[in-house]
Protein backbone atom coordinates (compact mmCIF):
# COMPACT_ATOMS: atom_id res chain seq x y z
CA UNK A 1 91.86 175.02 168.31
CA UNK A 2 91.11 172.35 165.59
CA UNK A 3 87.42 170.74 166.03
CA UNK A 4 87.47 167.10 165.02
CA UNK A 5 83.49 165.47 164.12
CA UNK A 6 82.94 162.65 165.73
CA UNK A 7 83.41 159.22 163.70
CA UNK A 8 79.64 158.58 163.86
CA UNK A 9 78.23 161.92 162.66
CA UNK A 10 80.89 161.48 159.65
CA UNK A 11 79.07 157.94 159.28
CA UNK A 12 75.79 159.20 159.40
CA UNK A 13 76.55 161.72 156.96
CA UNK A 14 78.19 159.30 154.37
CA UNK A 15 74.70 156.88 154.84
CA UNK A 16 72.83 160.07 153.97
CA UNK A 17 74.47 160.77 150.67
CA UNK A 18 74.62 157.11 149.58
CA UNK A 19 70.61 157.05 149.79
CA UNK A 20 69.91 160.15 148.53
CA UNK A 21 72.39 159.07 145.32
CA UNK A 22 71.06 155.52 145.01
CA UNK A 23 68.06 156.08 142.80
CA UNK A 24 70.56 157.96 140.59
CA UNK A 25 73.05 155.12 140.61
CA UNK A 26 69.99 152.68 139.69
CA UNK A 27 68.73 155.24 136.80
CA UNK A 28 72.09 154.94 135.40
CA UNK A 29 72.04 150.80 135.17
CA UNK A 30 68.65 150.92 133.73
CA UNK A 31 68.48 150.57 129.64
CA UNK A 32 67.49 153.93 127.92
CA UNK A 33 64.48 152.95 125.47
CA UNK A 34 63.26 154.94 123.14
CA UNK A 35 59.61 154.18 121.22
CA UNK A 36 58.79 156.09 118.36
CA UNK A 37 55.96 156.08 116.02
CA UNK A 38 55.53 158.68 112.90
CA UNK A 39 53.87 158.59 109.85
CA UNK A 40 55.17 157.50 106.04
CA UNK A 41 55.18 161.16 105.47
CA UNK A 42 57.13 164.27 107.05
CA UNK A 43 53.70 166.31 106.97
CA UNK A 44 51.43 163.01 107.99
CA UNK A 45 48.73 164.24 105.30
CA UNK A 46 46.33 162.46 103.04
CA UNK A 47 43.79 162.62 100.75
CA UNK A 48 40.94 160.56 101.82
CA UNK A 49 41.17 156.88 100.63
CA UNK A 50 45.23 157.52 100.51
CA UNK A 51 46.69 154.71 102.57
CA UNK A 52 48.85 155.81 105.69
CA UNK A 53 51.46 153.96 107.00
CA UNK A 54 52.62 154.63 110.89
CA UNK A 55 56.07 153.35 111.13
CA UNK A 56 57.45 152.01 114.87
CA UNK A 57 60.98 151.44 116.02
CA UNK A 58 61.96 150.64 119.52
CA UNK A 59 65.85 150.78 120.20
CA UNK A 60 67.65 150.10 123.62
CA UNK A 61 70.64 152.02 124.62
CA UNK A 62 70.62 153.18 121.08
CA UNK A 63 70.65 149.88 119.72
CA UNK A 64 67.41 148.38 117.46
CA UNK A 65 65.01 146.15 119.45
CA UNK A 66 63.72 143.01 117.51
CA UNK A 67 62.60 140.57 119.69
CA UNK A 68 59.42 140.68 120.78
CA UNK A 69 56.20 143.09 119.55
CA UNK A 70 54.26 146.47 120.26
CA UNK A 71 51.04 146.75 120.79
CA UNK A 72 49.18 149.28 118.56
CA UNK A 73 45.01 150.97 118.54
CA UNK A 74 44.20 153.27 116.56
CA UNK A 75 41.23 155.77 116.68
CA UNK A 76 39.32 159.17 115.34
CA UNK A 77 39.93 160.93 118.90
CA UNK A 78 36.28 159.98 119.58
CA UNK A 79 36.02 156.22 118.71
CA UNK A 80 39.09 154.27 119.00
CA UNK A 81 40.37 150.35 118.53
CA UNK A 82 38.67 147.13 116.50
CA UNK A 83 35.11 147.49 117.68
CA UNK A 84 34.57 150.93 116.08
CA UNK A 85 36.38 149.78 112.92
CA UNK A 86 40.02 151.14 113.54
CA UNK A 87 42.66 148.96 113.17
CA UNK A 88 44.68 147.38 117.21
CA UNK A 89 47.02 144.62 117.50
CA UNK A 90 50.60 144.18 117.72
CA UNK A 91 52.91 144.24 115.31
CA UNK A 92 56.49 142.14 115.80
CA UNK A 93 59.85 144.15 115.93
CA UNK A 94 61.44 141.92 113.67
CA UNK A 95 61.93 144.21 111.25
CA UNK A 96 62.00 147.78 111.50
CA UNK A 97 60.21 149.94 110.57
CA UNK A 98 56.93 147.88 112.03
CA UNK A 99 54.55 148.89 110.15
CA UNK A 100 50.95 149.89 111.07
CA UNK A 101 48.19 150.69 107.71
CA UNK A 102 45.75 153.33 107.84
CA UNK A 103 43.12 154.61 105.79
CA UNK A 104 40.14 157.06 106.14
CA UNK A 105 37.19 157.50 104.09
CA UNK A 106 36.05 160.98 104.59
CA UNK A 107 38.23 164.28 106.12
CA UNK A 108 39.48 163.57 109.61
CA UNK A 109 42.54 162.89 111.71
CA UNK A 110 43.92 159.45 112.87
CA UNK A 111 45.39 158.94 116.04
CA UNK A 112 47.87 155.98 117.05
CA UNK A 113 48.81 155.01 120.09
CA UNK A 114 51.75 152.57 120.26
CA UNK A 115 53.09 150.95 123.73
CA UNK A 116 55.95 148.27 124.77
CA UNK A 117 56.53 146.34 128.13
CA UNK A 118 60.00 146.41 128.28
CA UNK A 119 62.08 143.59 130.74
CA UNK A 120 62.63 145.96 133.48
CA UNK A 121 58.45 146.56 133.91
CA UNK A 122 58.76 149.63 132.53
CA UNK A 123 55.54 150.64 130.32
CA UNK A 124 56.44 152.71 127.16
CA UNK A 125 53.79 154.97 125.20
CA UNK A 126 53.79 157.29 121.90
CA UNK A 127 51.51 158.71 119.88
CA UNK A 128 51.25 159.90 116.20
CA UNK A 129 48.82 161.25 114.39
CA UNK A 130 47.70 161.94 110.60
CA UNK A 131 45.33 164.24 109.02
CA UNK A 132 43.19 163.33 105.36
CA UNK A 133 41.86 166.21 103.42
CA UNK A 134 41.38 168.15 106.45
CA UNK A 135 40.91 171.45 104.36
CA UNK A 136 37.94 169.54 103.43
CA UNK A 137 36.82 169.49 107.08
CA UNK A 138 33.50 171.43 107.20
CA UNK A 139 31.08 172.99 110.29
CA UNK A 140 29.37 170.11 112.37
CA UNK A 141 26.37 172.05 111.97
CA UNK A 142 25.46 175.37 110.24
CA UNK A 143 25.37 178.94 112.04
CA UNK A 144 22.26 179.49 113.79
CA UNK A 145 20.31 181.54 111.45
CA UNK A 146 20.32 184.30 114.07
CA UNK A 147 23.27 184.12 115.66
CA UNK A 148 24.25 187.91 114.01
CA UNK A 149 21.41 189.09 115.30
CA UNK A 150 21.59 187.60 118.81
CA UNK A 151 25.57 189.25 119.04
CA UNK A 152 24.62 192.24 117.80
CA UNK A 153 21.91 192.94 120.61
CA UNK A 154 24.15 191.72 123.50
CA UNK A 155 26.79 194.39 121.60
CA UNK A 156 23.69 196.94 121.89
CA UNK A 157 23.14 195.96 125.58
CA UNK A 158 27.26 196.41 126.13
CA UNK A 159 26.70 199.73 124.62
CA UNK A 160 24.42 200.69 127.30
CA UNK A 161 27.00 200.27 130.04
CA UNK A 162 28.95 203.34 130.44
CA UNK A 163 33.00 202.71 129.85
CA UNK A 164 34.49 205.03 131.98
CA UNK A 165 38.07 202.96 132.67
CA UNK A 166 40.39 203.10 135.68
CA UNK A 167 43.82 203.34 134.93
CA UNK A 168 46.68 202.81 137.61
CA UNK A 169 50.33 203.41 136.80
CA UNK A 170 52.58 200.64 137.49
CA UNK A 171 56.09 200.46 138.42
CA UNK A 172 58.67 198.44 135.85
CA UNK A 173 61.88 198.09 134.92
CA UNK A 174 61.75 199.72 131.28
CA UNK A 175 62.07 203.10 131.21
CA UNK A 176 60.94 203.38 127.65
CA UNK A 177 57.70 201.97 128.40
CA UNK A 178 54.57 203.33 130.26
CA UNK A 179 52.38 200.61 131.41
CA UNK A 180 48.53 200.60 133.78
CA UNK A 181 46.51 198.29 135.18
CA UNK A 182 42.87 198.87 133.47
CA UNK A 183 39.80 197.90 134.75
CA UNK A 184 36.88 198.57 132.49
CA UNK A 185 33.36 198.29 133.29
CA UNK A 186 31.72 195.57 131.53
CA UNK A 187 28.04 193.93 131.16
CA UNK A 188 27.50 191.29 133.61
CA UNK A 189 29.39 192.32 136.85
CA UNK A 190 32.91 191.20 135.73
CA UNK A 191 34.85 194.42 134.09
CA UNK A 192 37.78 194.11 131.56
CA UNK A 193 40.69 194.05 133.92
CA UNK A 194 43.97 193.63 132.12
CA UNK A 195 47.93 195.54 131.69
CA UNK A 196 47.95 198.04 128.89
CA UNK A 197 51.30 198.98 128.00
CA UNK A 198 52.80 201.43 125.18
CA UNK A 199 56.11 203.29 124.23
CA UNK A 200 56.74 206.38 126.71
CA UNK A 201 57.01 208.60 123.55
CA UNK A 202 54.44 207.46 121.41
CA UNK A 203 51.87 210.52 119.35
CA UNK A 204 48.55 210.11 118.72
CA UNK A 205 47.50 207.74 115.79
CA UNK A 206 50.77 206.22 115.70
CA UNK A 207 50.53 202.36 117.12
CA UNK A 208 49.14 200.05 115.88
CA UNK A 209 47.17 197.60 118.80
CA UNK A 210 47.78 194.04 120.38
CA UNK A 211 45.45 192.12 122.90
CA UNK A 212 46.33 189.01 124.76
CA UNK A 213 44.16 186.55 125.81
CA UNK A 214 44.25 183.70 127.86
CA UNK A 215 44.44 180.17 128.31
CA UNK A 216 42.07 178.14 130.19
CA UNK A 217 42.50 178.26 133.86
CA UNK A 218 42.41 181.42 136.89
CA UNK A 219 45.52 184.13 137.01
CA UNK A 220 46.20 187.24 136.64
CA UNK A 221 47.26 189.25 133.42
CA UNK A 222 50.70 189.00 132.05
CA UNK A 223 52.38 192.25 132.29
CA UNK A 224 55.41 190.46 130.69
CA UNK A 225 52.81 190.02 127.53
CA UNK A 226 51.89 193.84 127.57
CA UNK A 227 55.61 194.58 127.98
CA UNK A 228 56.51 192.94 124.54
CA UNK A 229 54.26 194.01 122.67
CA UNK A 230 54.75 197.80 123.39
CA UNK A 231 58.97 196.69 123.05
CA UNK A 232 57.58 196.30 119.36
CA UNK A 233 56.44 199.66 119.26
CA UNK A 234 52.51 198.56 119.49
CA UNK A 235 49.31 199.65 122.00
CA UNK A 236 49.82 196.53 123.86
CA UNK A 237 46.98 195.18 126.58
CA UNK A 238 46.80 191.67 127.90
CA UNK A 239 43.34 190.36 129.77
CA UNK A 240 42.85 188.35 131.86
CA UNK A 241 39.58 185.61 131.04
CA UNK A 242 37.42 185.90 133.97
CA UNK A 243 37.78 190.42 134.67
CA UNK A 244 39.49 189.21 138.21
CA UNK A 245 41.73 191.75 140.29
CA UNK A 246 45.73 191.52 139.02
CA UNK A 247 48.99 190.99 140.48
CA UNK A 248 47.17 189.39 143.50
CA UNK A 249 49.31 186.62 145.16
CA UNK A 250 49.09 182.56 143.77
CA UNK A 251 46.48 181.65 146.67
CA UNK A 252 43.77 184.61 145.64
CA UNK A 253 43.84 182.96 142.00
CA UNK A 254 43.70 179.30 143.59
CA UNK A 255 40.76 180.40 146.08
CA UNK A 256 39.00 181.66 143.22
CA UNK A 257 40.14 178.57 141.19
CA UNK A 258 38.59 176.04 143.39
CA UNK A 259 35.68 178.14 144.82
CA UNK A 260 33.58 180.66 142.67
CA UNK A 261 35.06 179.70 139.20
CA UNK A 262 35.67 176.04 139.91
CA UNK A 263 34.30 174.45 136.88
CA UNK A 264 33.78 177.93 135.01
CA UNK A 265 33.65 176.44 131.70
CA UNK A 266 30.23 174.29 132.19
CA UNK A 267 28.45 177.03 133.97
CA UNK A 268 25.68 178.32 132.63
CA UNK A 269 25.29 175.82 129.55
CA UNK A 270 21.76 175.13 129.63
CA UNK A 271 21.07 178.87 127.89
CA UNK A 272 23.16 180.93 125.87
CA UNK A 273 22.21 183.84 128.37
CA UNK A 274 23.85 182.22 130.82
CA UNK A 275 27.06 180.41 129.60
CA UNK A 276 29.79 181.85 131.14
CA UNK A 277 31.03 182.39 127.88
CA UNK A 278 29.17 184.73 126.54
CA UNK A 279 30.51 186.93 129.51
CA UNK A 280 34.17 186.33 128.33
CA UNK A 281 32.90 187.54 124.70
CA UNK A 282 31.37 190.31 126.18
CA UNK A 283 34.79 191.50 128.01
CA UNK A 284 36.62 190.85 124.32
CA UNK A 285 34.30 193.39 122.82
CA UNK A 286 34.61 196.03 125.52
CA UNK A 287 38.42 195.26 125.61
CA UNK A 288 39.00 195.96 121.75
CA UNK A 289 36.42 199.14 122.28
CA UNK A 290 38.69 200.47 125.05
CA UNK A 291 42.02 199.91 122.97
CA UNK A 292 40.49 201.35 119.59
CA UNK A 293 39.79 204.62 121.80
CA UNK A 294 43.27 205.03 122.75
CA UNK A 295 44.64 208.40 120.95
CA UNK A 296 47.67 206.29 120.45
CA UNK A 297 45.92 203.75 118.14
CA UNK A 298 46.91 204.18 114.46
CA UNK A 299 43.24 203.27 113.26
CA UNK A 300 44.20 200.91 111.37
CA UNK A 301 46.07 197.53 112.84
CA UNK A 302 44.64 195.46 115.61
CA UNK A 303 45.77 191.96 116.55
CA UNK A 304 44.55 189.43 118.80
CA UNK A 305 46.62 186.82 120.19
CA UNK A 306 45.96 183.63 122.16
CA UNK A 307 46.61 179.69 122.60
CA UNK A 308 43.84 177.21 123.66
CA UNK A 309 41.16 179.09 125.41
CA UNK A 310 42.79 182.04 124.27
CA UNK A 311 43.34 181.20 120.82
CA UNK A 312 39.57 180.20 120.69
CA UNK A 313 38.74 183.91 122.05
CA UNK A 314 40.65 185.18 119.16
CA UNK A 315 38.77 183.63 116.46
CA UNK A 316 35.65 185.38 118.33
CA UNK A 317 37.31 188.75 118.50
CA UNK A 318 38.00 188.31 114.92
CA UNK A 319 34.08 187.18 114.51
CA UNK A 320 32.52 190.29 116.38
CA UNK A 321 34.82 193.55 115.39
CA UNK A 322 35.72 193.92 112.07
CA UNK A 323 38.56 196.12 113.07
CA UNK A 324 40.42 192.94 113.90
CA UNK A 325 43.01 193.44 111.34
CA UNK A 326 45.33 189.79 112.27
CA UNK A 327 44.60 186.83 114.31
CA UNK A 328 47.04 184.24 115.72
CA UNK A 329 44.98 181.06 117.70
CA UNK A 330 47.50 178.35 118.92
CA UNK A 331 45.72 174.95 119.18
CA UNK A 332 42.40 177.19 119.54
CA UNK A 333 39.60 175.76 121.96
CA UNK A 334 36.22 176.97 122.35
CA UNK A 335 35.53 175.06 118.92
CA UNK A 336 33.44 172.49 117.28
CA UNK A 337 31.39 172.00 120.66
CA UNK A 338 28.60 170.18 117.99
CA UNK A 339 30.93 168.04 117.27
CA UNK A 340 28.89 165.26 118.47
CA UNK A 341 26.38 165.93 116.57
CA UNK A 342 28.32 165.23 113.11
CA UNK A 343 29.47 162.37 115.03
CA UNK A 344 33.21 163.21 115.69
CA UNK A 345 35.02 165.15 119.00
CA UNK A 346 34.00 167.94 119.98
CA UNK A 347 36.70 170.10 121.62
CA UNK A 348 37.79 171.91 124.75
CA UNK A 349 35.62 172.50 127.05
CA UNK A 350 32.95 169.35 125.60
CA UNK A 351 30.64 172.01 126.72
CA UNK A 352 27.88 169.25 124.93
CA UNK A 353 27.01 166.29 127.33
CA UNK A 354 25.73 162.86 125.80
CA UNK A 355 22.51 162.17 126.86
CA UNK A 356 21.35 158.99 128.36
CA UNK A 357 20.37 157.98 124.25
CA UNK A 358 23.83 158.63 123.47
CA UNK A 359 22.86 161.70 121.53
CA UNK A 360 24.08 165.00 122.21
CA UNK A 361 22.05 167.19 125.05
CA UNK A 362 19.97 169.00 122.88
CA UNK A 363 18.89 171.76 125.42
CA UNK A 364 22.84 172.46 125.51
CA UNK A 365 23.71 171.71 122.13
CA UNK A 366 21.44 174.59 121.27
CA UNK A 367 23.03 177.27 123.45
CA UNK A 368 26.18 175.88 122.73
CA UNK A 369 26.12 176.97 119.35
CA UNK A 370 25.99 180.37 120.08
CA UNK A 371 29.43 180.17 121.71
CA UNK A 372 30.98 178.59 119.29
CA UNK A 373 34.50 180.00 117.87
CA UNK A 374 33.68 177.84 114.27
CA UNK A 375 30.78 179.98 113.64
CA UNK A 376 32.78 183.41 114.56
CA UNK A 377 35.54 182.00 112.54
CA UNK A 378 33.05 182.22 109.54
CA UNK A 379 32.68 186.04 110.43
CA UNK A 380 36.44 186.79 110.42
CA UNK A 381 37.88 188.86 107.85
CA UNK A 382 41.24 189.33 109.58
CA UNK A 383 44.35 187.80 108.38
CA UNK A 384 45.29 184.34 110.62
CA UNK A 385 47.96 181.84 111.54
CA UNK A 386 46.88 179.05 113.14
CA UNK A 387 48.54 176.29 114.99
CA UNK A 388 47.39 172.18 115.34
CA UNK A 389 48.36 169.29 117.09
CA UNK A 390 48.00 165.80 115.21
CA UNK A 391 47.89 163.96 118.85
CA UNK A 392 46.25 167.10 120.68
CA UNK A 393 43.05 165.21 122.56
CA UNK A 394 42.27 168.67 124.41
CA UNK A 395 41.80 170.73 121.41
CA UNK A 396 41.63 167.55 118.48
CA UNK A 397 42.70 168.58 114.90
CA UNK A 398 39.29 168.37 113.36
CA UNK A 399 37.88 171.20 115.83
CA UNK A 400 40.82 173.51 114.82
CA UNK A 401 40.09 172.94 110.89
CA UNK A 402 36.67 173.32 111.45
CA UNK A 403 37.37 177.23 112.21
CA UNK A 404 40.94 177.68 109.92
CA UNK A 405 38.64 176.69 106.88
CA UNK A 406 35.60 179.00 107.30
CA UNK A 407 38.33 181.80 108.06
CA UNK A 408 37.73 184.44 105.36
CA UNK A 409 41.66 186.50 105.40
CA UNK A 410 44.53 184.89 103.96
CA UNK A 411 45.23 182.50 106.11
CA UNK A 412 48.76 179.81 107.61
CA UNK A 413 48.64 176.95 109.10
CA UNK A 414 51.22 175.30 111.57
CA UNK A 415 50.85 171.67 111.51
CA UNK A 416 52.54 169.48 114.29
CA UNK A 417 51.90 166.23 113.55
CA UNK A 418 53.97 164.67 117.06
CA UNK A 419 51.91 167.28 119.41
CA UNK A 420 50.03 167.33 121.55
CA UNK A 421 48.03 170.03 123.12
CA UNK A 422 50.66 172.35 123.75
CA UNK A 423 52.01 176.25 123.08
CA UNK A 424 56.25 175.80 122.78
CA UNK A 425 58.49 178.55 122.00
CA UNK A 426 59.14 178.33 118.19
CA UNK A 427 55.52 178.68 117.81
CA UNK A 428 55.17 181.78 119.82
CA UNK A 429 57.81 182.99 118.30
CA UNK A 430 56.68 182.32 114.45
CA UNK A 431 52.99 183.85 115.77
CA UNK A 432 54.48 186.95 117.01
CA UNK A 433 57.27 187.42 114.22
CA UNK A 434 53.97 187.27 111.68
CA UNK A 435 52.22 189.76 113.51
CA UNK A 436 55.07 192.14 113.23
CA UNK A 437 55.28 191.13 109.17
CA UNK A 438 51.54 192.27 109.49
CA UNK A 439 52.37 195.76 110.80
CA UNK A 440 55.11 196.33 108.19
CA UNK A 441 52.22 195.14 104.98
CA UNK A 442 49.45 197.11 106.01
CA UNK A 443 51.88 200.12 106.64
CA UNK A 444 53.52 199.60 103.40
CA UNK A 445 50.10 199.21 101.52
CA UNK A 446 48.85 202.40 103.71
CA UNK A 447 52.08 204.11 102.17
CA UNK A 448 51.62 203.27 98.72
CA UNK A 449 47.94 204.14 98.63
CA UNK A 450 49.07 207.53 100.26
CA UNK A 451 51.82 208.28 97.68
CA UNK A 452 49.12 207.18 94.33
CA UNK A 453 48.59 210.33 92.54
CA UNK A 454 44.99 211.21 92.18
């Protein structure tokens, strides 16, 4: 028997499809613009004084735009257009490259922000940003003259709590691979609680040790992180930032995330015994103590790796062990938080408050300094790779350099001058490709010192 649809169902369905297609069908008539901005130079750096030209072209459909003009400001990430000095206007498309001069008169990073009303109503926006002398970039203010002293007694007080760790097997997919989940008592209530992963095979003293750590926000561990780094041959663990249960479903990390550890990164800021920070440094120590105990650990290599929050925690782990052989901090927060007081950004979390003077909150800006990843920075040793973004108003360029340039190792940088705040691929790639050329160094220096005849 042959079933026929009736005429109107077969109408109905044709109406359906035609209105679910016709924003597609209008996408496709609109003009594709493109705004771009960049600077005179591929690297967008300058010595202070240098003039610094941001070039803008507009083009619709692929074809240049000169009618008409873009409007332009121009700012330090903290002050920005005409009535703090920076150059805004608009500049006229007749001939491209429009042309926008900078200059700067002591080490800092520009920011411009170009945008276009096209016909259609359509509001375009880019950004670009360039950097003079930044290696020049110092501290905002100096290292509390007993900030050593105040991390070395909360290390002493860690000491005190026992670290007797629970490890539970769990089940994956590679057989060559053993991994737990580790929860490790802690000071302060909240234990380490991470995924520690290593080859099946692997002899004592053999590995040597990664630790993950995390962005800003609530979630479990990444047992995909721990996973890769014991591929590699390596005592792998990843933590999580705030010692919270793993592999628990989305809504016990968004509970959390808009209950107990809603705003987590201004708690506590009045005192630095009671910024939530210092609890996350705390759980760094105790993590690195807990993989340096390992029998597996070679004794020799240990890297920390991170971006934002996490790449600030890594300057700190590189601060308070000196067994921290290799960091790698991607657009690193947790930085510069007296920024204000030198009278540029300070960066993520602006744990510093202006008061009602306009001056920093001195009560916090006190504590504050105590959690700062610049002044660790300026106890690392370890070798370091760092990535910056030129336009990144989360984690602003000046904050990074602050900590790269106090860094004591041999140190890279990554400069991006078109990004933002942001962790793509090719960077996690380069960061964990160096790590591995860190491993094969320190093994071949460990060789060659072995083989020297005495």
């Amino acid at each position: 028997m042959i079933i026929t649809t009736p005429l109107w169902i077969r109408v109905f369905r044709l109406f359906l499809l035609i209105t679910a297609l016709a924003p597609s069908f209008a996408e496709a008539d609109m003009p594709k613009y493109a705004l771009r901005v960049v600077t005179d130079r591929d690297d967008a750096l300058y010595e202070v004084g240098e003039t610094a030209t941001f070039l803008v072209t507009l083009s619709r459909d692929g074809q240049p735009v000169v009618d008409g003009e873009v409007k332009y400001v121009v700012g330090d990430f903290l002050k920005l257009g005409k009535d703090s000095g920076f150059p805004e206007g608009t500049v006229p498309l007749a001939e491209q490259p429009a042309r926008v001069e900078v200059t700067l008169d002591q080490p800092g990073f520009l920011r411009c922000e170009v945008s276009y009303e096209t016909a259609e109503g359509q509001t375009l926006k880019n950004y670009a940003g360039a950097g003079f002398s930044p290696l020049q970039l110092e501290p905002s203010l100096p290292v509390p003259d007993d900030f050593d002293e105040y991390w070395s007694e909360q290390k002493q007080l860690l000491a005190e709590v026992e670290m007797v760790p629970v490890l539970t097997p769990v089940e994956q997919d590679e057989a060559a691979v053993v991994c737990f989940d580790v929860q490790v008592p802690c000071l302060g209530g909240a234990p380490v609680s991470g995924y520690l992963a290593r080859p099946a095979q692997a002899t004592p003293e053999t590995l040597p040790a990664i630790l993950w750590v995390h962005g800003a926000g609530v979630r479990s561990s990444s047992l995909a992180n721990a996973i890769q780094g014991a591929r590699a041959g390596m005592l792998s663990m990843d933590i999580n930032a705030h010692g919270i249960p793993n592999g628990r479903p989305d809504k016990f990390y968004s509970d959390l995330a808009n209950g107990e550890l809603k705003d987590y990164r201004t708690a506590g800021r009045e005192s630095r015994d009671t910024v939530y920070f210092r609890g996350m440094f705390l759980r760094l120590a105790r993590a690195i103590e807990f993989l340096t105990a390992q029998p597996e650990w070679d004794g020799q290599i240990l890297a920390v790796i991170g971006h934002s929050q996490g790449g600030g925690q890594a300057l700190v782990a590189g601060g308070l062990d000196e067994r921290v052989t290799f960091i790698a901090t991607g657009v690193p927060a947790i930085c510069d938080h007296s920024g204000l007081a030198a009278g540029r950004i300070n960066g993520w979390p602006k744990l510093v408050p202006e008061g009602e003077d306009g001056l920093p909150d001195s009560q916090i800006l006190e504590a504050a300094r105590y959690v700062d990843a610049v002044n660790f920075a300026s106890r690392c040793k370890a070798d370091a790779i760092m990535s910056v973004g030129f336009i990144d108003t989360v984690c602003p360029p000046s904050s990074c350099y602050a900590a790269f340039n106090v860094l004591e190792g041999e140190k890279e940088m990554i400069n991006e001058p078109l990004m933002g705040h942001a962790a793509p691929e090719h960077i996690k790639d380069a960061f964990f490709q160096r790590i591995l050329e860190h491993v094969k160094a320190r093994r071949s220096r460990e060789q060659a010192t072995e083989s020297k005849p005495e």
